[in-house]
N, C-alpha and C. Protein backbone atom coordinates (compact mmCIF):
# COMPACT_ATOMS: atom_id res chain seq x y z
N UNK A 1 -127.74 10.29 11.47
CA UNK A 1 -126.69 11.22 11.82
C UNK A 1 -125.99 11.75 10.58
N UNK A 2 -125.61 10.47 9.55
CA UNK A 2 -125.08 11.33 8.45
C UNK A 2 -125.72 12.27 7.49
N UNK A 3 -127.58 11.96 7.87
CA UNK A 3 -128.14 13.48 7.17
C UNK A 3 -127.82 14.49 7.21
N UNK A 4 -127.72 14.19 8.99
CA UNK A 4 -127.69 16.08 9.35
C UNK A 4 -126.20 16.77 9.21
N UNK A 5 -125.40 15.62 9.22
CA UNK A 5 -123.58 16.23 8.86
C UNK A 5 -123.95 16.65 7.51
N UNK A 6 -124.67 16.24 6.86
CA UNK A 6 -124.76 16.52 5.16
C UNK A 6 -125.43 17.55 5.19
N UNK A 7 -126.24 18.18 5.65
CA UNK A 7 -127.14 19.20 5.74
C UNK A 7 -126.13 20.50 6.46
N UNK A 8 -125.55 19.88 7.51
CA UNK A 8 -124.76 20.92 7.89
C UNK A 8 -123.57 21.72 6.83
N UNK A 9 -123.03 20.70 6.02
CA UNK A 9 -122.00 20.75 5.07
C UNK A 9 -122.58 21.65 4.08
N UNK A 10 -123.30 21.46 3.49
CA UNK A 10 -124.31 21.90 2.53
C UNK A 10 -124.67 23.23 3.15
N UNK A 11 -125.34 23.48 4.00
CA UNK A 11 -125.10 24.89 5.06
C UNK A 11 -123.87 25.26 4.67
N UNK A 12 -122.67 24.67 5.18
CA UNK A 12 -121.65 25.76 5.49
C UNK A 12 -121.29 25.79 3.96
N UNK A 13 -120.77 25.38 3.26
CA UNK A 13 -120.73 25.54 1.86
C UNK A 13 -121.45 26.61 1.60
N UNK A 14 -122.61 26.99 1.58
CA UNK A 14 -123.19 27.93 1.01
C UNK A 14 -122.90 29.33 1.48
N UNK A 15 -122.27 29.31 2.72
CA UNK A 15 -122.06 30.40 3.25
C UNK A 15 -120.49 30.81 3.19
N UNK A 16 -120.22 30.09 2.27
CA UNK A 16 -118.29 30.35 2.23
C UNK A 16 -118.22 31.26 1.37
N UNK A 17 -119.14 31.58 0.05
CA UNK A 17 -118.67 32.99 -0.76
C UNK A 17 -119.25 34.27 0.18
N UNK A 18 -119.87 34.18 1.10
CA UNK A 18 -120.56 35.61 1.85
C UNK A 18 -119.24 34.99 2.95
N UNK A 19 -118.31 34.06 3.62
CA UNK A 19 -117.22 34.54 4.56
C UNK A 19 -115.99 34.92 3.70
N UNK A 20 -115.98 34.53 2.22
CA UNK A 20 -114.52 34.84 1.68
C UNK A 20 -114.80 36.06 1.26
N UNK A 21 -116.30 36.54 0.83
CA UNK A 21 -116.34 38.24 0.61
C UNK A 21 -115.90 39.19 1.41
N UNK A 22 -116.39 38.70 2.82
CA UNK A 22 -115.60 39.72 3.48
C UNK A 22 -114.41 39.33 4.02
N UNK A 23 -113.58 38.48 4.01
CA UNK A 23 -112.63 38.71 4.32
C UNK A 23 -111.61 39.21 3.09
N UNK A 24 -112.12 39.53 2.47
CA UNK A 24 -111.54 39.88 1.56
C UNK A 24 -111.72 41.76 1.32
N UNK A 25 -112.69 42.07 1.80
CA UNK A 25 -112.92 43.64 2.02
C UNK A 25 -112.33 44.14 2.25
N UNK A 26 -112.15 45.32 1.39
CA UNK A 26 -111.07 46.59 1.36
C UNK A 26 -111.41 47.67 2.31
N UNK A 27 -110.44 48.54 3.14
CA UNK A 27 -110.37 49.07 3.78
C UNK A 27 -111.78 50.37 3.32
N UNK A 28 -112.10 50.56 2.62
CA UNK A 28 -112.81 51.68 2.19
C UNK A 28 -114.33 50.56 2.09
N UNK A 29 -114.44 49.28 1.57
CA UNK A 29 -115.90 48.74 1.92
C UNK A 29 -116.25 48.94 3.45
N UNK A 30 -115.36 48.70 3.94
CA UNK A 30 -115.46 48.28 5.19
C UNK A 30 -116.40 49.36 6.16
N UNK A 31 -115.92 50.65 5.48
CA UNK A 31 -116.00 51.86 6.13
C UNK A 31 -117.34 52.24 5.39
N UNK A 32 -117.23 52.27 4.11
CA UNK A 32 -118.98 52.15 3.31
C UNK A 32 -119.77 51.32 4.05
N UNK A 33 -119.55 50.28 4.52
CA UNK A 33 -120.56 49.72 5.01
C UNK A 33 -120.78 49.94 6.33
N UNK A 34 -119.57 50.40 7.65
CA UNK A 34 -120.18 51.16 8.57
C UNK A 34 -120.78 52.34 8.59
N UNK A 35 -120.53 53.44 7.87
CA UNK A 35 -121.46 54.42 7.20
C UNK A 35 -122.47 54.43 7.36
N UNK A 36 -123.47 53.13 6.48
CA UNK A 36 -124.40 52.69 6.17
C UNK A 36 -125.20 52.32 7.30
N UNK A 37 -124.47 51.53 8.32
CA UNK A 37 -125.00 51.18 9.24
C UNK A 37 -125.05 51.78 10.33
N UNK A 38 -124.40 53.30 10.42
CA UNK A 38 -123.90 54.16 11.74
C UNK A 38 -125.42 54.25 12.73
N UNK A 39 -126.26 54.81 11.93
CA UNK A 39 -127.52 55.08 12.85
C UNK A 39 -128.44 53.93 13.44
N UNK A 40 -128.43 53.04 11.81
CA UNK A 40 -129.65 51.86 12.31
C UNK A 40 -128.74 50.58 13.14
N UNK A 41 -128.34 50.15 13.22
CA UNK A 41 -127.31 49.53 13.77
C UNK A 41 -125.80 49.70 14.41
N UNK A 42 -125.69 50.17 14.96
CA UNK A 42 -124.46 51.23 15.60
C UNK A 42 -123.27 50.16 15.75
N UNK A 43 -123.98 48.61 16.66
CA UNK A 43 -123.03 47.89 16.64
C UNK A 43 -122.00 46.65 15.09
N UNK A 44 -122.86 46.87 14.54
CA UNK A 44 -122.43 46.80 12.95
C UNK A 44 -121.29 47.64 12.69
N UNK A 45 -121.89 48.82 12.79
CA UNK A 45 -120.84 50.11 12.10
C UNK A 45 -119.36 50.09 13.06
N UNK A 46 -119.78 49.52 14.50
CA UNK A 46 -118.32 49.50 15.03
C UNK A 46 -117.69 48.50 14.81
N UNK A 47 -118.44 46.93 14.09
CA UNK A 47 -117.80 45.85 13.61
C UNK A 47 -116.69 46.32 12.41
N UNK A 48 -117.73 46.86 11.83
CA UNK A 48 -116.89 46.96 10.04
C UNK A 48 -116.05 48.44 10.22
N UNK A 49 -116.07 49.00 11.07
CA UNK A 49 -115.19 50.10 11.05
C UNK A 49 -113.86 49.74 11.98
N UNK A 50 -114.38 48.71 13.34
CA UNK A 50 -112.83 48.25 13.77
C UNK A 50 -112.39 47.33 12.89
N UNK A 51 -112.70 46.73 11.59
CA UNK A 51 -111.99 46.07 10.83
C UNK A 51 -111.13 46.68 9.59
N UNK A 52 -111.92 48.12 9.42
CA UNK A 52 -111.45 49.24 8.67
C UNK A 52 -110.44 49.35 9.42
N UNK A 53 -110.31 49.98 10.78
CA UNK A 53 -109.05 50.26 11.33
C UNK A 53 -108.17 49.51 11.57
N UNK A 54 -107.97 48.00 11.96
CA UNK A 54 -107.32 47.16 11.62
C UNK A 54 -106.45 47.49 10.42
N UNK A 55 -107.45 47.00 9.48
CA UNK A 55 -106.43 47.04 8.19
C UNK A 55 -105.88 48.33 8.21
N UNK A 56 -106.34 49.91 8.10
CA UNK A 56 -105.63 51.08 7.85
C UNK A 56 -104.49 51.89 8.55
N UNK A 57 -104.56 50.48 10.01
CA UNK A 57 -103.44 50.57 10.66
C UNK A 57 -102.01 49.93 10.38
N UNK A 58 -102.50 48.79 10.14
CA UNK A 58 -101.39 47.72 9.35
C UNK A 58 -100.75 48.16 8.19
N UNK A 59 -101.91 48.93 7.19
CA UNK A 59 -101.61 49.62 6.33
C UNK A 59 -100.58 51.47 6.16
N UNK A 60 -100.53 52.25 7.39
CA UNK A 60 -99.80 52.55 7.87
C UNK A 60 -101.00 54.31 6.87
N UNK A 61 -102.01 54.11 6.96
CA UNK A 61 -102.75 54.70 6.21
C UNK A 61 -103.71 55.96 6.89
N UNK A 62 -102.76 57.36 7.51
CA UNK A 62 -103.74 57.57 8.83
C UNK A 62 -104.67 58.60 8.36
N UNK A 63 -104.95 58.77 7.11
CA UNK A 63 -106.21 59.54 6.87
C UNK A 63 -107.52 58.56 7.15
N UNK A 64 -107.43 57.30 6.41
CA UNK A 64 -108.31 56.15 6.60
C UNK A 64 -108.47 55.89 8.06
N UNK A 65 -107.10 55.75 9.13
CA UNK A 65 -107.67 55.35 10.15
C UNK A 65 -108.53 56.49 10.85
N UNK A 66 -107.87 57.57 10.77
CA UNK A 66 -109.23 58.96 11.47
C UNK A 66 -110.60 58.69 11.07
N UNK A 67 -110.77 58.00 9.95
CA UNK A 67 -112.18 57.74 9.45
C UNK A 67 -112.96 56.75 9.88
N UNK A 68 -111.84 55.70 10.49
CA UNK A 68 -112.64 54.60 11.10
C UNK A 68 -112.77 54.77 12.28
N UNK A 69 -111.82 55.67 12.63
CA UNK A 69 -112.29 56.15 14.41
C UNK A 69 -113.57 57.07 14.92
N UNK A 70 -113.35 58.09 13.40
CA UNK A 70 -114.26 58.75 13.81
C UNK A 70 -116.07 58.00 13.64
N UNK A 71 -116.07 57.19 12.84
CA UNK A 71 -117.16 56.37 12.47
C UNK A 71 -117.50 55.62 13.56
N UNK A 72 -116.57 55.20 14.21
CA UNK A 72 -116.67 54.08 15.85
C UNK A 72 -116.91 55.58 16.61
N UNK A 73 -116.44 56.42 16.67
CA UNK A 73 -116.92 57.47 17.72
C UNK A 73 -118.65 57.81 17.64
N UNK A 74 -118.73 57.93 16.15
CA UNK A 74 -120.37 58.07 15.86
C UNK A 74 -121.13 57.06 16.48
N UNK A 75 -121.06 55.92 16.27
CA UNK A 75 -121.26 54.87 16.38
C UNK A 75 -121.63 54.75 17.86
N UNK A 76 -120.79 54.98 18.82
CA UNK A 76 -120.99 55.00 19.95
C UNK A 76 -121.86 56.09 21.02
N UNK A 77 -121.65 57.32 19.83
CA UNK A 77 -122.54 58.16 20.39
C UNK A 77 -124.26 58.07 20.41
N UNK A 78 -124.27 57.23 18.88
CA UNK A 78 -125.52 56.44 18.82
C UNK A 78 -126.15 55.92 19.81
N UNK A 79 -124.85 55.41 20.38
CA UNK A 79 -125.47 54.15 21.57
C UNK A 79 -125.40 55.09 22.98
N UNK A 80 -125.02 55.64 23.17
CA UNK A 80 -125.31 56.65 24.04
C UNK A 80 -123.91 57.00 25.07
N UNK A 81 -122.92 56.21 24.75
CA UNK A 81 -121.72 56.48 24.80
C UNK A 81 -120.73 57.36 24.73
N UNK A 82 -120.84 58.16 25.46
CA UNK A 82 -120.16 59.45 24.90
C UNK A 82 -118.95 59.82 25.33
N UNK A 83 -118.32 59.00 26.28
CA UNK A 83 -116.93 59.05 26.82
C UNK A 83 -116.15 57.83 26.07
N UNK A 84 -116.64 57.05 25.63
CA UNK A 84 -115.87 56.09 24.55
C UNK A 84 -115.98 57.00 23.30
N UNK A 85 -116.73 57.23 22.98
CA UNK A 85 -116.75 58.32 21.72
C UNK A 85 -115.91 59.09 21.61
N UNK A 86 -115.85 60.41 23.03
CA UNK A 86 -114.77 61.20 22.83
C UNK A 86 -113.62 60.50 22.71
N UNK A 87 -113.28 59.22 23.45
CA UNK A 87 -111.32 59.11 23.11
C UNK A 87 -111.38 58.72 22.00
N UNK A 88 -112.23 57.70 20.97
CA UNK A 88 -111.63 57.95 19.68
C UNK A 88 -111.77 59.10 18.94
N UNK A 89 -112.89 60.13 19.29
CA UNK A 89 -113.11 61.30 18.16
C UNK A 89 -111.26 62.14 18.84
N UNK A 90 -110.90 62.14 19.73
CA UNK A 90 -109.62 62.64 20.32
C UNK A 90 -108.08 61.88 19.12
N UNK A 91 -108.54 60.62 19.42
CA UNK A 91 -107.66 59.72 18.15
C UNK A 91 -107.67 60.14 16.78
N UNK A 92 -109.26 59.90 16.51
CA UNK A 92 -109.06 60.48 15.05
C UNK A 92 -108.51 61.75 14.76
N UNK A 93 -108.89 63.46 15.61
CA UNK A 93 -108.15 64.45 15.88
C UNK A 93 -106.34 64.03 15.60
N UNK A 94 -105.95 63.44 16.17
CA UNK A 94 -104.48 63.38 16.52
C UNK A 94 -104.21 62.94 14.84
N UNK A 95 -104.63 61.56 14.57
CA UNK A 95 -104.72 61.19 13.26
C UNK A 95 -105.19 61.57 12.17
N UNK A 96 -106.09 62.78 11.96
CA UNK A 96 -106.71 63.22 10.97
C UNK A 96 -105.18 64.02 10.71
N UNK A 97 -104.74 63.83 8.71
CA UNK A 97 -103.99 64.18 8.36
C UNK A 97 -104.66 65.75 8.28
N UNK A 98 -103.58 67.28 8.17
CA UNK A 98 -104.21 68.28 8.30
C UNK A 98 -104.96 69.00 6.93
N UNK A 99 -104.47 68.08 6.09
CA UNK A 99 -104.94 68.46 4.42
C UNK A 99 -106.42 67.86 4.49
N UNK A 100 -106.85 67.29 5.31
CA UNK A 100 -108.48 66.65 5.20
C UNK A 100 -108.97 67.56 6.07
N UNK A 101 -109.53 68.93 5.53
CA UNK A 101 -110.23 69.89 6.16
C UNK A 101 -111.60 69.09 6.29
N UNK A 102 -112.10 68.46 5.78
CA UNK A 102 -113.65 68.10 5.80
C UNK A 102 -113.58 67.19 6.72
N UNK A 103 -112.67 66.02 7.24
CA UNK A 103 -112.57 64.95 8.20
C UNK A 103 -112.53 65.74 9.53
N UNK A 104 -111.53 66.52 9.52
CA UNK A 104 -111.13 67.45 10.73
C UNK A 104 -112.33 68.10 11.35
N UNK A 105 -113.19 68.89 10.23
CA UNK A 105 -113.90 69.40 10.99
C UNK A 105 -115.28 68.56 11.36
N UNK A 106 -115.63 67.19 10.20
CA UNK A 106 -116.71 66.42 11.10
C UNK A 106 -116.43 66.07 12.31
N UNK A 107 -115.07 65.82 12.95
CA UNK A 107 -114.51 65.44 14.15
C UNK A 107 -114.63 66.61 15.02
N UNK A 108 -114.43 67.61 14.77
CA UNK A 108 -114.63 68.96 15.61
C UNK A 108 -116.25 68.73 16.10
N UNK A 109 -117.24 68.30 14.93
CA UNK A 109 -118.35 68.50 15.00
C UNK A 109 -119.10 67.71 16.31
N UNK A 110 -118.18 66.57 16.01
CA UNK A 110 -119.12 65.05 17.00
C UNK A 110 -118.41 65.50 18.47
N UNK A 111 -116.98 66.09 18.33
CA UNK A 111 -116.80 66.15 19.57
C UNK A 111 -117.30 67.64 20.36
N UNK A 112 -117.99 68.31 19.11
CA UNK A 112 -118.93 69.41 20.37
C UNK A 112 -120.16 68.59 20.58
N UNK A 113 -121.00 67.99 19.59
CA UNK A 113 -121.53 67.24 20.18
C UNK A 113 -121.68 66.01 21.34
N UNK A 114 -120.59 65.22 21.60
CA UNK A 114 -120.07 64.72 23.19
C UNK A 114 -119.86 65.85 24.19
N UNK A 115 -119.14 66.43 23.64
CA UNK A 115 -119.71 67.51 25.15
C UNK A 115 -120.74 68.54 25.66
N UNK A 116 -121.71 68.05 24.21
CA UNK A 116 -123.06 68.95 24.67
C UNK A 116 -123.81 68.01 25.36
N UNK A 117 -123.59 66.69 25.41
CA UNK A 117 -124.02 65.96 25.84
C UNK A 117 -123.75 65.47 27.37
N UNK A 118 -122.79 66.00 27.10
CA UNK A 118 -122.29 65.83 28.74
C UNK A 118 -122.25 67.10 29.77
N UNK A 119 -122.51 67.75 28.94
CA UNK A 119 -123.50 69.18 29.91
C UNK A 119 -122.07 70.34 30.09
N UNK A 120 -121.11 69.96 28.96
CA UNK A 120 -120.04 70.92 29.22
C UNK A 120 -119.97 71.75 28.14
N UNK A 121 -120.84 72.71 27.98
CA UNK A 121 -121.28 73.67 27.12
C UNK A 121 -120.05 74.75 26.44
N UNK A 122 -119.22 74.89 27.53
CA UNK A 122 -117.84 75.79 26.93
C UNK A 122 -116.83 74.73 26.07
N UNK A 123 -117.14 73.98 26.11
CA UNK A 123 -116.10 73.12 24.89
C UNK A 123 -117.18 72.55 23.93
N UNK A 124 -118.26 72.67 24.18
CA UNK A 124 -118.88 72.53 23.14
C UNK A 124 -119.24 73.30 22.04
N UNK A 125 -119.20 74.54 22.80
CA UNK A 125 -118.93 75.59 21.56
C UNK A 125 -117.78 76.00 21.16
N UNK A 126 -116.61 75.82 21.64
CA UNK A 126 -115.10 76.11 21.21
C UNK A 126 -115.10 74.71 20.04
N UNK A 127 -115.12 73.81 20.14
CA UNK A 127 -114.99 72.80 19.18
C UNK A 127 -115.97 73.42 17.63
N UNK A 128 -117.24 73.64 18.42
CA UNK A 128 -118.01 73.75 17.02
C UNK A 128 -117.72 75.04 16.27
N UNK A 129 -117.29 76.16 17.10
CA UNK A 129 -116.63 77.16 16.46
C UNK A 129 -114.91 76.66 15.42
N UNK A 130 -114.75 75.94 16.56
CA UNK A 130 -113.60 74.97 15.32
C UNK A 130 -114.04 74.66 13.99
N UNK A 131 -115.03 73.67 14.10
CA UNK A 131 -115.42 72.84 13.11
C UNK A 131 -116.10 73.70 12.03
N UNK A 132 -116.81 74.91 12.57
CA UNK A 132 -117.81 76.03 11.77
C UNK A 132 -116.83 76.79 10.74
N UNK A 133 -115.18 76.40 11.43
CA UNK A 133 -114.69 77.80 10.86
C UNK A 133 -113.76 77.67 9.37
N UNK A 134 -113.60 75.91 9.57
CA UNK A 134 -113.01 74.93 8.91
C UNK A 134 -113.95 75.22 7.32
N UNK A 135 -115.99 74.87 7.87
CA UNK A 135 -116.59 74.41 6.87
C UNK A 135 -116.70 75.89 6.29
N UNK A 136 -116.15 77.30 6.79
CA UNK A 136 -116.36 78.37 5.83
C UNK A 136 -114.72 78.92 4.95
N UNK A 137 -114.25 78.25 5.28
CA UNK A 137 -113.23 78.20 4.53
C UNK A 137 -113.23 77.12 3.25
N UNK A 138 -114.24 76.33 3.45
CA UNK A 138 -114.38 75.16 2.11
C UNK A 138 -115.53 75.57 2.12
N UNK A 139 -116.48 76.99 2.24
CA UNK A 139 -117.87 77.59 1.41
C UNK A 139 -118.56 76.15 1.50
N UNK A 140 -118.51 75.44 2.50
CA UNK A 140 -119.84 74.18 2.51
C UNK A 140 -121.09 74.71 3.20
N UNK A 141 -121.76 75.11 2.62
CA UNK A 141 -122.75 75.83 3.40
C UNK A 141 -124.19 74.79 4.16
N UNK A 142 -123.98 73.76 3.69
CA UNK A 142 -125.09 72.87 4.55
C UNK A 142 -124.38 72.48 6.07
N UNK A 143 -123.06 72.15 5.80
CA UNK A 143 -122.36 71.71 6.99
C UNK A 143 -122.16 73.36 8.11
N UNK A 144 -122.47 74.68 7.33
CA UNK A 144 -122.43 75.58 8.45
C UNK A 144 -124.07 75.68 8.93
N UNK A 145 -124.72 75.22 7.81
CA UNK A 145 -126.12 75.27 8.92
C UNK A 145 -126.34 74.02 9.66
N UNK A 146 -125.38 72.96 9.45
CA UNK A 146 -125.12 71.92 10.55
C UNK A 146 -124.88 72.59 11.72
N UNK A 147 -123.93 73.21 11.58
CA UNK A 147 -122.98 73.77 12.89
C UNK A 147 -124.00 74.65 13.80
N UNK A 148 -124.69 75.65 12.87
CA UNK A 148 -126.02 76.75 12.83
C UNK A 148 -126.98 75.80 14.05
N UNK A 149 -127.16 74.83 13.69
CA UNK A 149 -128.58 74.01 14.14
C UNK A 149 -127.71 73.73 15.15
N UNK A 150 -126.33 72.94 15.17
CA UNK A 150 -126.21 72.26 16.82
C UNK A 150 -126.27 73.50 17.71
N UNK A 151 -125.61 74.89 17.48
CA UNK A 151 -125.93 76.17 18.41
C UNK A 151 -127.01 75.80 18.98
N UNK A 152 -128.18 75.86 17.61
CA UNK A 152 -129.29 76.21 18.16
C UNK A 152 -129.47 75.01 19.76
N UNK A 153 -129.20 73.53 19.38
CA UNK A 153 -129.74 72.69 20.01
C UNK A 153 -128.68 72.81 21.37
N UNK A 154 -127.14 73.62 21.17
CA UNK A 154 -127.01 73.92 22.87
C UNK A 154 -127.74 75.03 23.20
N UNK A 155 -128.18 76.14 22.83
CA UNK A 155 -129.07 76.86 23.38
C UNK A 155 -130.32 76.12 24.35
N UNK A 156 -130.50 75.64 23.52
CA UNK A 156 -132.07 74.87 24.23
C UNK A 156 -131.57 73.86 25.09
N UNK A 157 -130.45 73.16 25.41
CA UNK A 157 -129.90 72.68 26.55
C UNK A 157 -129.22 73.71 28.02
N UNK A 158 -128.80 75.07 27.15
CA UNK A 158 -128.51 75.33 28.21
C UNK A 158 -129.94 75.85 29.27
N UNK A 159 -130.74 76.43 29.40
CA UNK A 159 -131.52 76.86 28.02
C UNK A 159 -131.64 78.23 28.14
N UNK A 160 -131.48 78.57 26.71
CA UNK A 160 -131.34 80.14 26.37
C UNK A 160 -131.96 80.13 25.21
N UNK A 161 -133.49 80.41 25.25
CA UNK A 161 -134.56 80.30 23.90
C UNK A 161 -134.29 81.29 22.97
N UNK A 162 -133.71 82.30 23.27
CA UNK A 162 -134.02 83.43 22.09
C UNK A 162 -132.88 82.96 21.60
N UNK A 163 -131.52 82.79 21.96
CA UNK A 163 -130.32 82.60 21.34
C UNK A 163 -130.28 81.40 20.84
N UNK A 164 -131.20 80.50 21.24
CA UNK A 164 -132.00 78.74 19.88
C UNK A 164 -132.29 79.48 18.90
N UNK A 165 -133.30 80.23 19.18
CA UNK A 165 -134.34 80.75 17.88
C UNK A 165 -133.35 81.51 16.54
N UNK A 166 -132.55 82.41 17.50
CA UNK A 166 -131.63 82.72 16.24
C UNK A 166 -131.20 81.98 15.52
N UNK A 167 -130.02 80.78 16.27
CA UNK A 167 -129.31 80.11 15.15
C UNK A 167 -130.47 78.98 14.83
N UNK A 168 -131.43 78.70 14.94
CA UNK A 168 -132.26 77.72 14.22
C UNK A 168 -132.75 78.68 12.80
N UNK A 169 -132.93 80.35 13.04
CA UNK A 169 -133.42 80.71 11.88
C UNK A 169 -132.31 81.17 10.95
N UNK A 170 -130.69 80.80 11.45
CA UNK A 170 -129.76 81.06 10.03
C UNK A 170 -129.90 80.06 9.64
């Protein structure tokens, strides 16, 4: 019996600098590392991003928390979730400070995407016309052929092929 207490000890020991690392993680690892994990692991990214929000709440920090909401909104849309998604992408909205044009409008973005998904096509394009109008005022031109391509992909949901074909070829 006292092997295996020794073996166990020896176990947990080894695993105390990987539990004091993260508890020790800063509000911005936290969020790097849901990032990281948004697509391949969704439920990861909502671990380390509700721990992002934790802290950026405590911290009284609400550009950070829009970021961890909106990351748990991704996150969930991953998973196919799209009414948990919208109330935080709605949160982060409320919380996105208005000087973070680029936060604001990825949030515009995910939430035309939840409602293209949910087959409500007139707020899906009022949002992305939001979010489109944001990224031409900061000349980001990959994020307007983001915007370009989701058109295209409500076209082909609603479906209206020629009006895909356009915005797939801006």
């Amino acid at each position: 019996m006292k092997k295996y207490i020794s073996i166990f000890i020896v176990f947990f020991l080894s695993l105390l600098p990987m539990i004091a690392k993260e508890e020790g993680w800063t509000v911005r690892e936290h969020l790097d590392k849901a990032g990281e994990s948004l697509s391949r692991d969704p439920a990861k990214a909502i671990y380390h991003a509700g721990q992002a929000l934790t802290e950026a709440t405590s911290a009284k920090e609400p550009a950070l928390i829009a970021e961890a909401q909106y990351l748990i909104a991704n996150a969930y849309i991953n998973m196919g979730d799209y009414v948990t998604s919208y109330e935080y992408l709605l949160e982060a909205e409320r919380n996105c400070p208005t000087q973070d044009g680029s936060l604001k409008a990825d949030i515009y973005l995910s939430i035309s995407y939840s409602y293209q998904k949910i087959k409500d096509f007139d707020h899906a394009f009022r949002y992305l016309e939001m979010a489109q109008s944001i990224y031409e005022q900061m000349k980001d031109t990959a994020s307007i052929a983001r915007c370009n391509n989701n058109k295209g992909l409500i076209y082909i949901a609603i479906p209206d092929n020629n009006m895909a074909g356009k915005y797939f070829n801006e």
